[in-house]
Every structure is written in C-alpha cells, then in structure tokens.
PDB file of N, CA and C in Angstrom:
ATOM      1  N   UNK A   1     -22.340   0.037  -3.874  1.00  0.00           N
ATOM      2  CA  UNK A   1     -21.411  -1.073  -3.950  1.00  0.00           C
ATOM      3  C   UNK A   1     -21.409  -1.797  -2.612  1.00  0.00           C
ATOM      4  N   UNK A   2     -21.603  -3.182  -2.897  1.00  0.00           N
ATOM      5  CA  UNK A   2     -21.599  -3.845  -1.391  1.00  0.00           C
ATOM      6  C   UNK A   2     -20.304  -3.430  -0.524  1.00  0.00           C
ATOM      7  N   UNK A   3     -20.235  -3.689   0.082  1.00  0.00           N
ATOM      8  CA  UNK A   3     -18.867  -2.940   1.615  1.00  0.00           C
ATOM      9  C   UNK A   3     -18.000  -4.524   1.329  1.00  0.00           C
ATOM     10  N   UNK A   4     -18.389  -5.560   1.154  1.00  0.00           N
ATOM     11  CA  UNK A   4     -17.173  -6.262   1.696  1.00  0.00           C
ATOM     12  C   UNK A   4     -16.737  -6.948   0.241  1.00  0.00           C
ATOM     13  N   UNK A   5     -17.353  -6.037  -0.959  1.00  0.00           N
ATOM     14  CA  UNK A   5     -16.719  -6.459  -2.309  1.00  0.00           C
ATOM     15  C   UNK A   5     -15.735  -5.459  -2.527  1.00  0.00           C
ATOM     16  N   UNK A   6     -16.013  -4.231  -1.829  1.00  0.00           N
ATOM     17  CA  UNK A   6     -15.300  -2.813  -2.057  1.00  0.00           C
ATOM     18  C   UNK A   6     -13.652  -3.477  -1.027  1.00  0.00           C
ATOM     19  N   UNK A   7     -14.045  -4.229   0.353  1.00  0.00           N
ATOM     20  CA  UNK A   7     -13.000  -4.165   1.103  1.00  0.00           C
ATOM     21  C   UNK A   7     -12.251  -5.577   0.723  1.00  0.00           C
ATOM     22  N   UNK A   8     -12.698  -6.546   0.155  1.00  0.00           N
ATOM     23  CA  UNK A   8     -11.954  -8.111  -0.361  1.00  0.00           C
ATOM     24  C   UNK A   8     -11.636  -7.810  -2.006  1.00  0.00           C
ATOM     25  N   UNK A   9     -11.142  -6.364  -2.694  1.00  0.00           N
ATOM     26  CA  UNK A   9     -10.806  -5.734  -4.040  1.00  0.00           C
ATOM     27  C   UNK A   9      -9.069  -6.455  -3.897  1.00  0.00           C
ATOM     28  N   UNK A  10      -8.917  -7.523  -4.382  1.00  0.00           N
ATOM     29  CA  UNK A  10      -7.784  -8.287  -4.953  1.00  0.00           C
ATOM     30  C   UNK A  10      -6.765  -7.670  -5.399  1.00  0.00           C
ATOM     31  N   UNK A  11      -7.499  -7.022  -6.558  1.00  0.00           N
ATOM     32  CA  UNK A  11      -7.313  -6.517  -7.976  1.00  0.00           C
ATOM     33  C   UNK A  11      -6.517  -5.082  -7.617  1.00  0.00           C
ATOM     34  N   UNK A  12      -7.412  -4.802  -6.738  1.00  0.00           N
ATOM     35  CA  UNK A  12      -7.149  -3.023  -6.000  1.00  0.00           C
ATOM     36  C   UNK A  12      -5.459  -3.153  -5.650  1.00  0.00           C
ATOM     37  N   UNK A  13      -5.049  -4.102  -4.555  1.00  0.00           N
ATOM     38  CA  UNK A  13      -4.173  -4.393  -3.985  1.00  0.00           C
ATOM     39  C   UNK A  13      -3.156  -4.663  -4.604  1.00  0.00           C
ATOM     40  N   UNK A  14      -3.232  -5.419  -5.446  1.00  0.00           N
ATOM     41  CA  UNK A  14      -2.120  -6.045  -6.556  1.00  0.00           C
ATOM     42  C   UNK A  14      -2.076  -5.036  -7.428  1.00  0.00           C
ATOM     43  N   UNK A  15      -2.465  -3.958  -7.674  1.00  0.00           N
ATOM     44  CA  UNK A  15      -2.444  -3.043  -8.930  1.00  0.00           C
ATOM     45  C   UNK A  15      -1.198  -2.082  -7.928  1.00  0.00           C
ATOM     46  N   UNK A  16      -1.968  -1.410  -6.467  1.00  0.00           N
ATOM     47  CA  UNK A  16      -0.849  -0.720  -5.351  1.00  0.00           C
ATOM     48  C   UNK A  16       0.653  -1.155  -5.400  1.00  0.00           C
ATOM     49  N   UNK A  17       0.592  -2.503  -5.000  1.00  0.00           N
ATOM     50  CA  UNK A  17       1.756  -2.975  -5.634  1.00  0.00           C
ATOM     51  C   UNK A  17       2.449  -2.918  -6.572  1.00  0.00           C
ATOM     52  N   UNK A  18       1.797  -3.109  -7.877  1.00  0.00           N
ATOM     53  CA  UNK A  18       2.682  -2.624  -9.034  1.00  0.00           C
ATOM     54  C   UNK A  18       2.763  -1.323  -9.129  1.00  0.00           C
ATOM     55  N   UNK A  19       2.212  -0.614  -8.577  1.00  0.00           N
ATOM     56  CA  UNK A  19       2.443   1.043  -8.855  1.00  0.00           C
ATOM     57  C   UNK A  19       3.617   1.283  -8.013  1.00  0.00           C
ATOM     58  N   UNK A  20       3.585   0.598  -6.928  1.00  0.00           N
ATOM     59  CA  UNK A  20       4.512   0.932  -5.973  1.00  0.00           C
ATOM     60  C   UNK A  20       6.386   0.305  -6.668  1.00  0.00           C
ATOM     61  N   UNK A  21       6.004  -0.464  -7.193  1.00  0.00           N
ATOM     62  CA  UNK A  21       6.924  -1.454  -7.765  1.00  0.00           C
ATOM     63  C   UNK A  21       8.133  -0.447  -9.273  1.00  0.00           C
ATOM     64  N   UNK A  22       7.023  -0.038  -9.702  1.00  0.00           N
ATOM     65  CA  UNK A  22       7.263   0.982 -11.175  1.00  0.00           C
ATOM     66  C   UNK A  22       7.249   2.007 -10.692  1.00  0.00           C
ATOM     67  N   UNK A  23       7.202   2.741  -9.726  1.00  0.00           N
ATOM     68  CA  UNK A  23       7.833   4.406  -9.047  1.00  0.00           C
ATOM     69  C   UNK A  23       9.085   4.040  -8.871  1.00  0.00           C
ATOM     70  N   UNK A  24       9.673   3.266  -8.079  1.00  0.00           N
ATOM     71  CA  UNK A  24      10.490   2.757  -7.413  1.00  0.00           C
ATOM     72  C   UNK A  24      11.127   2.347  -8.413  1.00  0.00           C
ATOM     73  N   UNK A  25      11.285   1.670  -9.633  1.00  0.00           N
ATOM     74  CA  UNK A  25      11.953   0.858 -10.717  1.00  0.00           C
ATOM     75  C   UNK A  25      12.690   2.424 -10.949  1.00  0.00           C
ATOM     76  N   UNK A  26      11.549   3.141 -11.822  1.00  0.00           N
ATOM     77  CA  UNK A  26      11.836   4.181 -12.504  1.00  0.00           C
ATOM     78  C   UNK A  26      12.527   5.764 -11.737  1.00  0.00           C
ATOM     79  N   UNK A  27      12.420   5.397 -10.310  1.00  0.00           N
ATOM     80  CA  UNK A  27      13.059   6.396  -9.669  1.00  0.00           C
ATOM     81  C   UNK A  27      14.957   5.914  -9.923  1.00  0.00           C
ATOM     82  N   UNK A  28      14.614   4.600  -9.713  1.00  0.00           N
ATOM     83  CA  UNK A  28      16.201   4.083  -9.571  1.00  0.00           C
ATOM     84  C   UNK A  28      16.780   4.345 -11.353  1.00  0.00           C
ATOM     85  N   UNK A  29      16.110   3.878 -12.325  1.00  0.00           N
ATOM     86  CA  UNK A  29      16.945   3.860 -13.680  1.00  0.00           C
ATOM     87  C   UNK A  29      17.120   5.129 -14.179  1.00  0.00           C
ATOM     88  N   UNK A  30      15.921   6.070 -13.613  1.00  0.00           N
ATOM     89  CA  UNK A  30      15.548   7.712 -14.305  1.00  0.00           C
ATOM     90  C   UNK A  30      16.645   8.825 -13.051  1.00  0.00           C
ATOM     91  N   UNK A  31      16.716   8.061 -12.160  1.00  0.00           N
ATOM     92  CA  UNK A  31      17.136   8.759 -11.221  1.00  0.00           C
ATOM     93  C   UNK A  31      16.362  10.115 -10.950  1.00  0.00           C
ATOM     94  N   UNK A  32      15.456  10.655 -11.401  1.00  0.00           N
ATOM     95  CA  UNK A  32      14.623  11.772 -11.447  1.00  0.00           C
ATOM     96  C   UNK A  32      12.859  11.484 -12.371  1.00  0.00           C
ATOM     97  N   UNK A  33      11.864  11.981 -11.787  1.00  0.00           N
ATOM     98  CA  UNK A  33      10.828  11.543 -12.946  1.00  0.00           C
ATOM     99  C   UNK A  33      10.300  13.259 -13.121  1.00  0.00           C
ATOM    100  N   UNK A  34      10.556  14.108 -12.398  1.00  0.00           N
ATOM    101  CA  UNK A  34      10.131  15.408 -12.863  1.00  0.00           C
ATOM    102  C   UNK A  34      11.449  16.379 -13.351  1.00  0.00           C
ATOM    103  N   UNK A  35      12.470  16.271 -12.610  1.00  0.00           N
ATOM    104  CA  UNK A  35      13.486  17.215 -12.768  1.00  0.00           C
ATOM    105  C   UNK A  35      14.120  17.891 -11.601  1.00  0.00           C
ATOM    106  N   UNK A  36      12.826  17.438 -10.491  1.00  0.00           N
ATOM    107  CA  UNK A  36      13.625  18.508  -8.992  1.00  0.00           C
ATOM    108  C   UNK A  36      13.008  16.867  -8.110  1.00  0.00           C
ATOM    109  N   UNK A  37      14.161  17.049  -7.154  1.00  0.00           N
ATOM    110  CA  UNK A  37      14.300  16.588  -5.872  1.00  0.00           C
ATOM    111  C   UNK A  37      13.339  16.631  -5.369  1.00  0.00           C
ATOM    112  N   UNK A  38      12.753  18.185  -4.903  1.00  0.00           N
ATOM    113  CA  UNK A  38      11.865  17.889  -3.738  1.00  0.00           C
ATOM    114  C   UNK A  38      10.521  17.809  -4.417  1.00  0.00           C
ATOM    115  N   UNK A  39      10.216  17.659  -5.627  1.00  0.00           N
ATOM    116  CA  UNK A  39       9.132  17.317  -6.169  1.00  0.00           C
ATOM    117  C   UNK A  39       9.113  15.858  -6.256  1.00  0.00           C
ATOM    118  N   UNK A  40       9.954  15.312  -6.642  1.00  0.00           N
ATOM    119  CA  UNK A  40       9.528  13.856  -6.540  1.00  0.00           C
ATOM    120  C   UNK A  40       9.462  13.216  -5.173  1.00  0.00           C
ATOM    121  N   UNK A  41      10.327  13.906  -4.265  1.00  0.00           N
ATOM    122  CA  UNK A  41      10.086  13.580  -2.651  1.00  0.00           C
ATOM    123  C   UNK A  41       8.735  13.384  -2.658  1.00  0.00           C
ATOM    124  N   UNK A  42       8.462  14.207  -2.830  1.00  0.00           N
ATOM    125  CA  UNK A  42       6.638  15.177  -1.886  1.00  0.00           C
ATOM    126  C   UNK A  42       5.611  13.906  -2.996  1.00  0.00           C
ATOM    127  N   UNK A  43       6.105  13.943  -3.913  1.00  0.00           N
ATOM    128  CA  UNK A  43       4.974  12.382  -4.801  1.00  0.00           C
ATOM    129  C   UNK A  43       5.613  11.179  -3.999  1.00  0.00           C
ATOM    130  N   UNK A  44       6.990  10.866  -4.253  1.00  0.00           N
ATOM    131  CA  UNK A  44       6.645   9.115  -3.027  1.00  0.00           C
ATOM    132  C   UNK A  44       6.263   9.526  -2.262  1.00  0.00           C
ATOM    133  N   UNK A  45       6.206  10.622  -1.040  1.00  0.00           N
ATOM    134  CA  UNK A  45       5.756  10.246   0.177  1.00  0.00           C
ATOM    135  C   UNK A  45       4.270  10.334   0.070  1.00  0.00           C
ATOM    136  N   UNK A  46       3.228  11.024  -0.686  1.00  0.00           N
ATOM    137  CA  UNK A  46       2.091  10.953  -1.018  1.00  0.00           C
ATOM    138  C   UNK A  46       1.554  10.046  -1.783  1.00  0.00           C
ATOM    139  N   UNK A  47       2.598   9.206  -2.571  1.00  0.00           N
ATOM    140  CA  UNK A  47       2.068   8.336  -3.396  1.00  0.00           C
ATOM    141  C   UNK A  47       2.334   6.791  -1.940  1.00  0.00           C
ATOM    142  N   UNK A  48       2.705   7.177  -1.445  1.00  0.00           N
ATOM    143  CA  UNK A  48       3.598   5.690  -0.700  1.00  0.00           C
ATOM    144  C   UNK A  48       2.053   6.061   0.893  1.00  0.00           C
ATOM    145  N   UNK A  49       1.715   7.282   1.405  1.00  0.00           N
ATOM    146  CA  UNK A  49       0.667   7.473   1.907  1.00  0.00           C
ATOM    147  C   UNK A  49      -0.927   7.018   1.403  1.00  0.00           C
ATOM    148  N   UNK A  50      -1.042   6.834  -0.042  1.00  0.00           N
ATOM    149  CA  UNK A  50      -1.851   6.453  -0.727  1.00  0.00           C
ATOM    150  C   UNK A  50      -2.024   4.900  -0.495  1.00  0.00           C
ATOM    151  N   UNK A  51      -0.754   4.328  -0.768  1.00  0.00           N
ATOM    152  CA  UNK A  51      -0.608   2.480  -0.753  1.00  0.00           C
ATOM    153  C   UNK A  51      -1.035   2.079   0.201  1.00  0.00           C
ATOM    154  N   UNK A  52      -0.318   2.987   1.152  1.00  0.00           N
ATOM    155  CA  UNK A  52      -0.492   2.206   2.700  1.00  0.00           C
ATOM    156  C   UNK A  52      -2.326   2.471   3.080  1.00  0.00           C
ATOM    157  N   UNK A  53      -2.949   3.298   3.049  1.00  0.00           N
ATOM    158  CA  UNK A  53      -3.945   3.389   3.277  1.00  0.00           C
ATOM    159  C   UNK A  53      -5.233   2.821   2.628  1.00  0.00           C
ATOM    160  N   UNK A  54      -4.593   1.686   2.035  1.00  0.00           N
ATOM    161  CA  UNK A  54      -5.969   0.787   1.564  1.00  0.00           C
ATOM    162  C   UNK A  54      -5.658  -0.260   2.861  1.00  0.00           C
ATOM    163  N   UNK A  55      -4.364  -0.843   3.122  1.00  0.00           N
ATOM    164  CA  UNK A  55      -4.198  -2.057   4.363  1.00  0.00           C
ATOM    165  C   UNK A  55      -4.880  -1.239   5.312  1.00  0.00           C
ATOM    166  N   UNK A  56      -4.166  -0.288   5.819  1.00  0.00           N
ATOM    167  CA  UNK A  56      -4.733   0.671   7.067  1.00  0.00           C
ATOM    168  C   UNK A  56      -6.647   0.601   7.348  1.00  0.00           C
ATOM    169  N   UNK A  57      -6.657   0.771   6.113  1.00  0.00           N
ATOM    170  CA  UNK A  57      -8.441   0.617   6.199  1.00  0.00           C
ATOM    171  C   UNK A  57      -9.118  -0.162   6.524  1.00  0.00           C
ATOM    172  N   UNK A  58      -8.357  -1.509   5.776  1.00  0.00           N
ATOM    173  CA  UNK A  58      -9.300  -2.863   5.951  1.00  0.00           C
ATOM    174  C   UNK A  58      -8.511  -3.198   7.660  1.00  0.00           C
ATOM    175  N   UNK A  59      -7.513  -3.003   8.225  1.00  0.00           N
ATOM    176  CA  UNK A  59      -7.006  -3.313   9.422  1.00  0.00           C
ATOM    177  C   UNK A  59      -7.837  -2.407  10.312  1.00  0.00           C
ATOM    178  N   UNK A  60      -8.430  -1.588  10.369  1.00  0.00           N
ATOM    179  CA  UNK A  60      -9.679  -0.755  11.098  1.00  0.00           C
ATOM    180  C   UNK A  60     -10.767  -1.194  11.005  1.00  0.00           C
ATOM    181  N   UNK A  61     -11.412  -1.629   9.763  1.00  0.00           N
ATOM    182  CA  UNK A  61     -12.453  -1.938   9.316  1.00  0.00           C
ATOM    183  C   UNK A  61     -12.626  -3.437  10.526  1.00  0.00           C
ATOM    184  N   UNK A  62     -11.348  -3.905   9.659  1.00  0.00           N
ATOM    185  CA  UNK A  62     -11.515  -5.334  11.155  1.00  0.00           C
ATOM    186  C   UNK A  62     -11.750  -5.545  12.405  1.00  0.00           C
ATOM    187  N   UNK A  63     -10.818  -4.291  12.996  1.00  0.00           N
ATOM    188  CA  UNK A  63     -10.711  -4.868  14.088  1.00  0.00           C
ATOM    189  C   UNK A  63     -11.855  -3.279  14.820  1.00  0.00           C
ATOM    190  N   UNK A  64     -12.121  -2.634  14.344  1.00  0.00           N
ATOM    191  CA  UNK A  64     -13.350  -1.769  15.481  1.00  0.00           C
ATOM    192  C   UNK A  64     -14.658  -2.314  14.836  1.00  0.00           C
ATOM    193  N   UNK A  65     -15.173  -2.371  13.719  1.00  0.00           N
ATOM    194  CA  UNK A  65     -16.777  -2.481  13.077  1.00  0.00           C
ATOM    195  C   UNK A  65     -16.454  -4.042  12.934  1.00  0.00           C
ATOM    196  N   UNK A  66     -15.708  -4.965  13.011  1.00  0.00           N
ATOM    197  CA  UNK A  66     -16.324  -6.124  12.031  1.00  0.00           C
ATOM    198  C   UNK A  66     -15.240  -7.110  13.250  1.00  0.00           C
ATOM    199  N   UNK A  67     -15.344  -7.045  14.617  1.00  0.00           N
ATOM    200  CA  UNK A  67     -14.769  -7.753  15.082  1.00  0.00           C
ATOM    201  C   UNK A  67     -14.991  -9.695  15.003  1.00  0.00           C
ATOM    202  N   UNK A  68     -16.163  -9.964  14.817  1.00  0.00           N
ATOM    203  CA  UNK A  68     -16.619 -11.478  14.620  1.00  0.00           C
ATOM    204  C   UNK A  68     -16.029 -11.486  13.013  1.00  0.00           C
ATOM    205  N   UNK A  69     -15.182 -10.826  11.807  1.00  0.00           N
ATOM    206  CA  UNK A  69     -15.199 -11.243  10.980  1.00  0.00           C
ATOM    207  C   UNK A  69     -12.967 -11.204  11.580  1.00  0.00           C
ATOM    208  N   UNK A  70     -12.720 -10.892  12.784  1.00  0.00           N
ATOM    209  CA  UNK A  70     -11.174 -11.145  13.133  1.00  0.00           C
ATOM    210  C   UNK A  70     -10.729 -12.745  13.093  1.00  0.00           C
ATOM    211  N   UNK A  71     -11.555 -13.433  13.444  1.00  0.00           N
ATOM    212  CA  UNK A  71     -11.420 -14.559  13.872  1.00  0.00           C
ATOM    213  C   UNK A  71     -11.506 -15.338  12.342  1.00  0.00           C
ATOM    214  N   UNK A  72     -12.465 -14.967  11.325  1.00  0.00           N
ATOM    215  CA  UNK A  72     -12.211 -15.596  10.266  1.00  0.00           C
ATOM    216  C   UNK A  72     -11.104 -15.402   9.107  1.00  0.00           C
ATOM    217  N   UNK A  73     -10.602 -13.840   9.175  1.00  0.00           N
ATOM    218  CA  UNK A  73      -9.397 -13.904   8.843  1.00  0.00           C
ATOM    219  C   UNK A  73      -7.973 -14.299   9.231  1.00  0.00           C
ATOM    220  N   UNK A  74      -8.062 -14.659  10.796  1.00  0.00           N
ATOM    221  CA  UNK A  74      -6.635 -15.127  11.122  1.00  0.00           C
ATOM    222  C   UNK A  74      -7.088 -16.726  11.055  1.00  0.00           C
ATOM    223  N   UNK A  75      -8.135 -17.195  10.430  1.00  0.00           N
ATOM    224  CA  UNK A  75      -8.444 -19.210  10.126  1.00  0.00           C
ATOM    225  C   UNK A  75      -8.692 -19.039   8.898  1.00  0.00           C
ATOM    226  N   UNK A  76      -7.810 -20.085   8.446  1.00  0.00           N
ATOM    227  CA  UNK A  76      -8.070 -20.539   6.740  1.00  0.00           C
ATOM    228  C   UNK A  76      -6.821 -19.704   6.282  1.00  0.00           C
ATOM    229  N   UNK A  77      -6.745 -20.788   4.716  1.00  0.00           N
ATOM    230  CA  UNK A  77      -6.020 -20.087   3.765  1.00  0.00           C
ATOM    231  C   UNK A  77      -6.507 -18.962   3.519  1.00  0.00           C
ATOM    232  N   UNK A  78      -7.962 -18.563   2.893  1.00  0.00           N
ATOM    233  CA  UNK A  78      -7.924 -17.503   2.534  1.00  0.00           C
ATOM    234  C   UNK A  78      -7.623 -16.320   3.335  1.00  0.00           C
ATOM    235  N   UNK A  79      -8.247 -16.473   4.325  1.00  0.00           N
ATOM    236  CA  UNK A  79      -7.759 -15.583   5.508  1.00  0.00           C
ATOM    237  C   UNK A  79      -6.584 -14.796   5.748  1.00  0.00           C
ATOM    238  N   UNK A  80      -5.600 -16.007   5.724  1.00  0.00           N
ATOM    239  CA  UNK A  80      -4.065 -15.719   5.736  1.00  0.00           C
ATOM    240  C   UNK A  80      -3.642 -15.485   4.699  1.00  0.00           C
ATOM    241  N   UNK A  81      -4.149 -15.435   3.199  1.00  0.00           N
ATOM    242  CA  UNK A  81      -3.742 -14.677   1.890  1.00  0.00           C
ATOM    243  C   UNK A  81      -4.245 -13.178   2.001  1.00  0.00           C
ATOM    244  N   UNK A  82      -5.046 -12.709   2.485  1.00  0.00           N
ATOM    245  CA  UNK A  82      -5.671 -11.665   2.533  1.00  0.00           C
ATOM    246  C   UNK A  82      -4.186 -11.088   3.483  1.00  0.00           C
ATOM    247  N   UNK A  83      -4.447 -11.219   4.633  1.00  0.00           N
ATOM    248  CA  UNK A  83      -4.112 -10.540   5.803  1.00  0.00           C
ATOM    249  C   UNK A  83      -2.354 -10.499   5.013  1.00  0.00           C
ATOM    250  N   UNK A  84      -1.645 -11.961   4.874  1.00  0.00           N
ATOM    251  CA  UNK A  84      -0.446 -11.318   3.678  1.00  0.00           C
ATOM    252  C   UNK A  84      -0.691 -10.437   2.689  1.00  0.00           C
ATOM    253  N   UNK A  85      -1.274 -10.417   1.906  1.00  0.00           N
ATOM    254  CA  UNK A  85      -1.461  -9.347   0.290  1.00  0.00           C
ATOM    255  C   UNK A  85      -1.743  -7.765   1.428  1.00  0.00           C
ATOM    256  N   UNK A  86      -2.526  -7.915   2.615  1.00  0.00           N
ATOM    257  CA  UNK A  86      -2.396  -7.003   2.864  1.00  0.00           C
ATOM    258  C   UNK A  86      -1.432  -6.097   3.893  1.00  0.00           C
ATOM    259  N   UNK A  87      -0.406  -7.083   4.201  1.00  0.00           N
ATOM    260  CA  UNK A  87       0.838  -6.761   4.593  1.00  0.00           C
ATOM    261  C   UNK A  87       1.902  -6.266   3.121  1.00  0.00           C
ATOM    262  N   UNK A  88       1.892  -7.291   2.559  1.00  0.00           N
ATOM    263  CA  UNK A  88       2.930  -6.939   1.685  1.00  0.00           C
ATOM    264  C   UNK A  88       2.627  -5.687   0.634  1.00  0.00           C
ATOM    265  N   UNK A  89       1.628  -5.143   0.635  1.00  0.00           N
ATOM    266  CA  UNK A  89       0.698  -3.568   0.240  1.00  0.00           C
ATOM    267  C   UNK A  89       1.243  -2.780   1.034  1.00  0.00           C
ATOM    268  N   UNK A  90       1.476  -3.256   2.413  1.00  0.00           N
ATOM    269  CA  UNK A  90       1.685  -2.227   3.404  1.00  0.00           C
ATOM    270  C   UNK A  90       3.040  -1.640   3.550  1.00  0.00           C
ATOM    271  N   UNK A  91       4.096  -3.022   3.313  1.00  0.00           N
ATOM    272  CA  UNK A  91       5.058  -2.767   2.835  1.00  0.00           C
ATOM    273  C   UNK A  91       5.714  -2.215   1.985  1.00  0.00           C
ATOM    274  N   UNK A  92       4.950  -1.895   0.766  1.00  0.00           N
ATOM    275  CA  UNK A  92       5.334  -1.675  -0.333  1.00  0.00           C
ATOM    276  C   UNK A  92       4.838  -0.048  -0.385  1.00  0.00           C
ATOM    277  N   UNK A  93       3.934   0.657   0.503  1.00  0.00           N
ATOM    278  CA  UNK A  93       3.825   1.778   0.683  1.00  0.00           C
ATOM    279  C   UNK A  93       4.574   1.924   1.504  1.00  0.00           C
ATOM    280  N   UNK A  94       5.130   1.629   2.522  1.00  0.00           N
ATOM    281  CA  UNK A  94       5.828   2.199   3.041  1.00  0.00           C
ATOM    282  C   UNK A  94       7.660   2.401   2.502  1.00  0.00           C
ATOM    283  N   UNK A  95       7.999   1.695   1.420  1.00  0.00           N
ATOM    284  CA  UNK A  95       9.359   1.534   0.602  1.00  0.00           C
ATOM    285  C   UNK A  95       8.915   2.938  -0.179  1.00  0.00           C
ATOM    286  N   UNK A  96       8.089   3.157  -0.525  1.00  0.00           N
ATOM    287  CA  UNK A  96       7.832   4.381  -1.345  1.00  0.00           C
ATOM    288  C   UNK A  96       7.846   5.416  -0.510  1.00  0.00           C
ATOM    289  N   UNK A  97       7.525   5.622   0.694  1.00  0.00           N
ATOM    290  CA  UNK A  97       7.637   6.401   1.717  1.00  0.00           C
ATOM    291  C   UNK A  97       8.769   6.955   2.182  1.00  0.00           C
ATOM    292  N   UNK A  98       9.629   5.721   2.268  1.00  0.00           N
ATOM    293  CA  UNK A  98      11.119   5.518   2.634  1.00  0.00           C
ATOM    294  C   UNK A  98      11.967   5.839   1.698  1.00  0.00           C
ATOM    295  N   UNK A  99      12.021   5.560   0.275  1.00  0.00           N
ATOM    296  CA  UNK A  99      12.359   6.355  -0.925  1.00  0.00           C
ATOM    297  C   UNK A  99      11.906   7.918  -1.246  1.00  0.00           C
ATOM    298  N   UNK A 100      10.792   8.759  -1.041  1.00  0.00           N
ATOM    299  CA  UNK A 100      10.419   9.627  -1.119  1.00  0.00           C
ATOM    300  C   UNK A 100      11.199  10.591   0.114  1.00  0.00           C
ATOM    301  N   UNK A 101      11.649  10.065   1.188  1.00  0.00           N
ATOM    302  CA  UNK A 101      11.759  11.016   2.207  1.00  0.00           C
ATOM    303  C   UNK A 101      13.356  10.974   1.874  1.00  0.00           C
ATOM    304  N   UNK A 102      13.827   9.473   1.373  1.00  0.00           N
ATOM    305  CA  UNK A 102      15.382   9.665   0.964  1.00  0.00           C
ATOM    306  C   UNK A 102      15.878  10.806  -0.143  1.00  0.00           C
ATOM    307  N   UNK A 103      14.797  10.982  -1.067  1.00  0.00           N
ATOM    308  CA  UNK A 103      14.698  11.734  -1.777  1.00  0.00           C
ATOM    309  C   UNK A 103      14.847  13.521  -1.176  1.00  0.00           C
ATOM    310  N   UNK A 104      14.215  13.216  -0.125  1.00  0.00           N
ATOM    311  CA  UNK A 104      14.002  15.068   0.491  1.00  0.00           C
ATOM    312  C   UNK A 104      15.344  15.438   1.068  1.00  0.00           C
ATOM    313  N   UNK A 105      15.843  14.385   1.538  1.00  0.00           N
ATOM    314  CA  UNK A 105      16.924  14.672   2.934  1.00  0.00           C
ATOM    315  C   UNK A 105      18.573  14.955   1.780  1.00  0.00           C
ATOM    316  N   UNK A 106      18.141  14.027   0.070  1.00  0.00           N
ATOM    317  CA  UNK A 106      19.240  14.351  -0.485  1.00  0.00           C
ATOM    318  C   UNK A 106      19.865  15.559  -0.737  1.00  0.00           C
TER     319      UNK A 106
END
C-alpha cells in the first residue's frame, strides 16, 4: 500500500470519530456497556489510546521523516483540513480517555 494513501485515510479518521462519538453516547444512556466499572474503564482508556494514535502517527510521520511535506500542510486549505480532522481525532481520543479513567476513579 502506498505510505501517503495509508497516511491521507479520510475515511480512517472520520470512522475514529464516530467510534469515539458512540462509546461515549452509549456510556452516557447505558450508563454501563459490560456490567463492571473497571472493565469498561480499561476499554475507554484503550479504546481512546487507539484514536489518539492514528493523529500521533501522522504528527511524527511529519515532522521527523517528511519534514519538506511540514510546510505543505500548514499552506492551503487542504492542508489545514487535514491538520484540523487531525486534531479533532485527537480530541476525541482523548474524551474517551478522560471518560474511561472517570470511569476507574468512580
């Protein structure tokens, strides 16, 4: 698989999001998705470790191996859609993170 079809995956990102989106829905209406506390802890914080580490990747990928491609993502729209979608991914693992550990400490 080419490297920069695997690392510009849209689809990938926006799917993280909704996963992240529907843990989080269903933690709040179910108030439980297995039956114990510290089991669903230990899944957001692994599931919310999962999200975050697709941004984490391509933010490495950038800035140690692909430094001449820094400059084209902080110019242009597309650029700045990327580098958002891959903030707001980042965010959204980390709410699952932040829910999962709220989960442990309950």
């Amino acid at each position: 698989m080419d490297r920069r079809r695997r690392e510009r995956n849209v689809k990938v990102l926006w799917g993280l999001v909704l996963v992240a989106i529907t843990y989080s829905s269903l933690l709040h209406y179910l108030r439980t998705l297995t039956g114990r506390g510290l089991l669903d802890a230990i899944v957001g914080v692994f599931l919310g470790l999962y999200i975050c580490s697709h941004p984490a990747a391509h933010g490495v990928d950038v800035l140690f191996f692909e430094r001449g491609h820094l400059r084209q993502v902080s110019s242009g729209w597309s650029g700045m859609r990327w580098l958002a979608l891959n903030t707001l991914v980042m965010l959204a693992g980390w709410g699952v993170i932040v829910i999962g550990i709220t989960r442990l400490v309950d």
